[in-house]
Each structure stands twice: as C-alpha cells, then as structure tokens.
N, C-alpha and C. Protein backbone atom coordinates (compact mmCIF):
# COMPACT_ATOMS: atom_id res chain seq x y z
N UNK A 1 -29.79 -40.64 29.25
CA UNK A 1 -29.98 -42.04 28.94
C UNK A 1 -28.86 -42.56 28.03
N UNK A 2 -28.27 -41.89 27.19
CA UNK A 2 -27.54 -42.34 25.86
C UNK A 2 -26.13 -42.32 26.81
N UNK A 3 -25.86 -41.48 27.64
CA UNK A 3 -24.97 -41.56 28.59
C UNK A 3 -24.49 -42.33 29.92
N UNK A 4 -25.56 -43.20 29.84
CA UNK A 4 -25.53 -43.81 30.80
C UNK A 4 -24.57 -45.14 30.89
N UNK A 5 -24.23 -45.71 32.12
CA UNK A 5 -22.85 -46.59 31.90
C UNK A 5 -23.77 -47.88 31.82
N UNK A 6 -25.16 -48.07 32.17
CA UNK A 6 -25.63 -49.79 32.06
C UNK A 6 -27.25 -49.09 31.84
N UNK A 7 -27.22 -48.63 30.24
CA UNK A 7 -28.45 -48.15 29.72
C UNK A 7 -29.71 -49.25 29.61
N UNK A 8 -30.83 -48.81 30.27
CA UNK A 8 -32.12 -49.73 29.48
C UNK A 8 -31.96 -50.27 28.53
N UNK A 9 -32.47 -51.75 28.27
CA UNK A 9 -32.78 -52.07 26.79
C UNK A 9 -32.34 -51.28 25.52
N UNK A 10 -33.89 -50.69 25.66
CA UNK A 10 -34.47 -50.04 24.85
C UNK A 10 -34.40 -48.66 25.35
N UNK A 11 -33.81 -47.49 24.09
CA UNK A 11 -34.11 -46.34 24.49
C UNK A 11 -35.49 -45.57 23.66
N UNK A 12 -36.33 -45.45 24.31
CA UNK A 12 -37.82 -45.07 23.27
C UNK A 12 -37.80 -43.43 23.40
N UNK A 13 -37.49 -43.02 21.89
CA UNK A 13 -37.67 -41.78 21.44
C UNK A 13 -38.70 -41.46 21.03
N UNK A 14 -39.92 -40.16 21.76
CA UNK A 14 -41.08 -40.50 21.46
C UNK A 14 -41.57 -39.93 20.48
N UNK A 15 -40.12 -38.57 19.31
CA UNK A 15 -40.39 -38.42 18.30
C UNK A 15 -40.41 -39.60 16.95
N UNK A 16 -39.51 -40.62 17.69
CA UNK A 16 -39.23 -41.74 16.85
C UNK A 16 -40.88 -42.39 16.80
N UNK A 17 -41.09 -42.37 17.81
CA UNK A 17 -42.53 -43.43 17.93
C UNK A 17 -43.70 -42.54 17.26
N UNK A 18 -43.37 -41.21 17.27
CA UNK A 18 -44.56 -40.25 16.60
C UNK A 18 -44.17 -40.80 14.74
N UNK A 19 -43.12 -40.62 14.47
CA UNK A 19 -42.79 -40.63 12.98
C UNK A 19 -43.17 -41.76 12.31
N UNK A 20 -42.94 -43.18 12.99
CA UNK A 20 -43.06 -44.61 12.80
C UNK A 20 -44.31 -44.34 12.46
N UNK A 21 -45.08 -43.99 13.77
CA UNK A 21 -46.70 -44.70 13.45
C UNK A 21 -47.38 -43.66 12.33
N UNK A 22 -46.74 -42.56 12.18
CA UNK A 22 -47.39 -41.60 11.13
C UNK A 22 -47.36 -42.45 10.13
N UNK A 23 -45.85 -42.94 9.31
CA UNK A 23 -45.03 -43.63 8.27
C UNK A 23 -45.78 -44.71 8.37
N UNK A 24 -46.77 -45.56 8.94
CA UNK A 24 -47.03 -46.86 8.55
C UNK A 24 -48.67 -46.92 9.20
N UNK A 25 -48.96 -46.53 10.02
CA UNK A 25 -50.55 -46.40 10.48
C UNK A 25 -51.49 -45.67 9.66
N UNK A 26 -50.96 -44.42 10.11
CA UNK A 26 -51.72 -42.96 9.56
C UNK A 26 -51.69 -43.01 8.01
N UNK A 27 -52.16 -42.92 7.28
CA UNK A 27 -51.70 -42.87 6.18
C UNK A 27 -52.99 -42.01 5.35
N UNK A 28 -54.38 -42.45 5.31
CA UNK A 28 -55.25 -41.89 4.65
C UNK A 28 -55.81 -40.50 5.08
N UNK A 29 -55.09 -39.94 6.34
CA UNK A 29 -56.03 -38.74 6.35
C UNK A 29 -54.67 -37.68 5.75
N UNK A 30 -54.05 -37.96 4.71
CA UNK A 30 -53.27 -37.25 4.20
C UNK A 30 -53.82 -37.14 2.70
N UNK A 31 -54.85 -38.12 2.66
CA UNK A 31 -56.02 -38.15 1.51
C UNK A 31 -57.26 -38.01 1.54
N UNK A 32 -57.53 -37.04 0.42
CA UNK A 32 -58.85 -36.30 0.91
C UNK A 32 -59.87 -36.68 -0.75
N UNK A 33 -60.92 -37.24 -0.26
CA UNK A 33 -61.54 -37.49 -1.87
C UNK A 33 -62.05 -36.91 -2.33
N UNK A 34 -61.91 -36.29 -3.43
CA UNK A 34 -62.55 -34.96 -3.92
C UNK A 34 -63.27 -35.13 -5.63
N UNK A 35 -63.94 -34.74 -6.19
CA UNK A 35 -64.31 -35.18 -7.68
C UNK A 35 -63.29 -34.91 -8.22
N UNK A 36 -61.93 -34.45 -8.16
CA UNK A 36 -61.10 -34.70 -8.81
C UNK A 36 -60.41 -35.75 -8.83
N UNK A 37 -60.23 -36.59 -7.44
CA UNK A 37 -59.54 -38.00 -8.00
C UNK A 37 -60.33 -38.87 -7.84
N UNK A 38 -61.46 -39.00 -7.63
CA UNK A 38 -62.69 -39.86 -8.07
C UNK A 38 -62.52 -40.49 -9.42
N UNK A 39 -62.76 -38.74 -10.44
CA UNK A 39 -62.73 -38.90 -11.68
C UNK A 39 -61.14 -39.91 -11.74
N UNK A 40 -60.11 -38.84 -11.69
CA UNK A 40 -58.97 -39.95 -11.60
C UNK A 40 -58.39 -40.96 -11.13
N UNK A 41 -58.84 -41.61 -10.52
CA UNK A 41 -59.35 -42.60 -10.28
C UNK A 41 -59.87 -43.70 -10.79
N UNK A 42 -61.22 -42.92 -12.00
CA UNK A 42 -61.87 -43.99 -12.43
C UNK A 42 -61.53 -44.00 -13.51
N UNK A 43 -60.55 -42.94 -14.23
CA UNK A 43 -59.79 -42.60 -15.83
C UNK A 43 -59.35 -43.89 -15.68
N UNK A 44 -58.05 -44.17 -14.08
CA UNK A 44 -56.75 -44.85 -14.32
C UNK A 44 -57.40 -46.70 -14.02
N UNK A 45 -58.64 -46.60 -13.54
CA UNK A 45 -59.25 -47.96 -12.98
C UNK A 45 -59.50 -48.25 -14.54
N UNK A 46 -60.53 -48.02 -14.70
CA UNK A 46 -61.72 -47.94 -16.07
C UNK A 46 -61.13 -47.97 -17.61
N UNK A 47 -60.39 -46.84 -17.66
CA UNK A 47 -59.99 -46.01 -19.27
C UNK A 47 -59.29 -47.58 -19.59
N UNK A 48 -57.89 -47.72 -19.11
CA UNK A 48 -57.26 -48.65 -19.79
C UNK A 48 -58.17 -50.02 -20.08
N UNK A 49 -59.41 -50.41 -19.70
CA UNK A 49 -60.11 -51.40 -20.03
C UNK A 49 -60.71 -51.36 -21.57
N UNK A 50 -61.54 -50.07 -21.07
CA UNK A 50 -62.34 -49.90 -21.72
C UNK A 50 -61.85 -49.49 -23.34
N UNK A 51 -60.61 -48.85 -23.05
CA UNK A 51 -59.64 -48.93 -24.57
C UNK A 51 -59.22 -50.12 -25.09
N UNK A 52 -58.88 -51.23 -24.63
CA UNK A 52 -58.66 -52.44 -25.22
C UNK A 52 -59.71 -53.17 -25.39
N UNK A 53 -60.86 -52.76 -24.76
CA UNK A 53 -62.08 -53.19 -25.59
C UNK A 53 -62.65 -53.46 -26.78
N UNK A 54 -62.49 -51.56 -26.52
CA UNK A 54 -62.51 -50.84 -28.28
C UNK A 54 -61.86 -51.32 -28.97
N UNK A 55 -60.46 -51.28 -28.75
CA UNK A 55 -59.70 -51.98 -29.83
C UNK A 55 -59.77 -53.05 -30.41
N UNK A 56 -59.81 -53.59 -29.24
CA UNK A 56 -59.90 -55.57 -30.30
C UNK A 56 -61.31 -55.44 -30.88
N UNK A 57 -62.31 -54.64 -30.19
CA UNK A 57 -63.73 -54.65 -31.30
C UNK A 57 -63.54 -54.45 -32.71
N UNK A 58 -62.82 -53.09 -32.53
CA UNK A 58 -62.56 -52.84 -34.01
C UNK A 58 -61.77 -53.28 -34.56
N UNK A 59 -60.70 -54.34 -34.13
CA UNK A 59 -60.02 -54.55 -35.03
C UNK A 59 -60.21 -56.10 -35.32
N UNK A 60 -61.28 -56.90 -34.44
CA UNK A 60 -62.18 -57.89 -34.84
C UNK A 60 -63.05 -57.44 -36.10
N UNK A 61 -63.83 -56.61 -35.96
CA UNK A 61 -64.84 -55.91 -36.51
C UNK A 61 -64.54 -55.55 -38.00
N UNK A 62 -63.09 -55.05 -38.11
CA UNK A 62 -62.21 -55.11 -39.66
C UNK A 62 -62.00 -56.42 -39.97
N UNK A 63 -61.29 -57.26 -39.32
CA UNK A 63 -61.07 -58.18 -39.85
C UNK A 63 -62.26 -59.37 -40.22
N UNK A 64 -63.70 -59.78 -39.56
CA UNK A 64 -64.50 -59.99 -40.22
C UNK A 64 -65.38 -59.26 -41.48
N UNK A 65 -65.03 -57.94 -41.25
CA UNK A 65 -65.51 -57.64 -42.58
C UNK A 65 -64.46 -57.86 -43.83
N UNK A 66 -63.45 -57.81 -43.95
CA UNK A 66 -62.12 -58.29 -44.67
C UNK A 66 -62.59 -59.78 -45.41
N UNK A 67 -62.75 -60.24 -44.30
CA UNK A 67 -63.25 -61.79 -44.42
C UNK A 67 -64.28 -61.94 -45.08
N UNK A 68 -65.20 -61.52 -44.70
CA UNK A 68 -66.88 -61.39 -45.59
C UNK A 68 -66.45 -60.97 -47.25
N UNK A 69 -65.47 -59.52 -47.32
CA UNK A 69 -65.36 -59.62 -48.39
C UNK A 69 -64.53 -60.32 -49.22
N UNK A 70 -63.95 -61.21 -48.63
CA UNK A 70 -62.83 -62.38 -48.94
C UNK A 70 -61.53 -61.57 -49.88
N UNK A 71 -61.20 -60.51 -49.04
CA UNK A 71 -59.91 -59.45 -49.24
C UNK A 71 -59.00 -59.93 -48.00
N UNK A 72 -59.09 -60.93 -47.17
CA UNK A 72 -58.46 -61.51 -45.75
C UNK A 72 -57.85 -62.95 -45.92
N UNK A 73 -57.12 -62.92 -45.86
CA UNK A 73 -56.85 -65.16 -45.81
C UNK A 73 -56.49 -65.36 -44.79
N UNK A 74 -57.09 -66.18 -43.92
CA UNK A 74 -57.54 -66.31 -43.07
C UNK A 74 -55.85 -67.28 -42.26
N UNK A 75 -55.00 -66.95 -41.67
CA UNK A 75 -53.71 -67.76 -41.36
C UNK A 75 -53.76 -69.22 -40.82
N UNK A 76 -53.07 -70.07 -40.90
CA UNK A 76 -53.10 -71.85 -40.18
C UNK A 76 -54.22 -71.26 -38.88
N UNK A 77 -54.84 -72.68 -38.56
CA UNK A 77 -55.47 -72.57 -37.42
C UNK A 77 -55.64 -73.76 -37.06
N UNK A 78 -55.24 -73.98 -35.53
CA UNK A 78 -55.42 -75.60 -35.85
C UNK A 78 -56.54 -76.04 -35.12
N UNK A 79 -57.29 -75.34 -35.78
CA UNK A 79 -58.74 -75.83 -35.08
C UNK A 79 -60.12 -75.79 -36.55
C-alpha cells in the first residue's frame, strides 16, 4: 500500500486503530477500585476541606476569645 503509485486515501493501520481507541476510549479498566484508593480518594476529595475548616474554626475561635478578653483590637471595618 505505502508503495503504491495512486495510494487510497487513507491508509488504516489496524495497530494504529488498536492504540488510538485504547489511548482515548478504554481507559477505566486499567483501574481497579480497591479500599486502597477509595480511602485515597476520599483523603485527596475530603482531607483538604475538612483542614481548612479546622483551621479557620480555630483560628476564629482564638480570635473571639482574644476579643472577649479584650487582649485583640479589633482592625478598620467598614461595616
């Protein structure tokens, strides 16, 4: 075919067409769900929330008590 003097179009390589549709179709049965990435999974979904939660709690949570004990001054606010 590649030799030819007035080639088809298209020359369809059917390892080409195997690789394509692997590379862009196939994709999840190369993933298997297991309680290990469940858990990781729900570390990388979940954790980062649930840490900035915490944080601004507690560091709300200091700073009204700061305040209560009027050891805080409180910066401009224009409200």
């Amino acid at each position: 075919q590649l030799n030819n003097p007035k080639p088809p179009v298209v020359i369809e390589d059917p390892a080409l067409l195997r690789w394509s549709y692997a590379k862009t179709q196939n994709v999840y049965p190369t993933f298997r769900p297991t309680p290990k990435t469940s858990f990781l999974g729900a570390v990388y979904a979940i954790g980062p929330i649930l840490f900035w939660a915490f944080a601004f709690k507690y560091d709300r949570d200091r700073r009204e008590k700061l305040i209560q004990e009027g050891k805080y001054e409180r910066p401009f606010s224009m409200f």
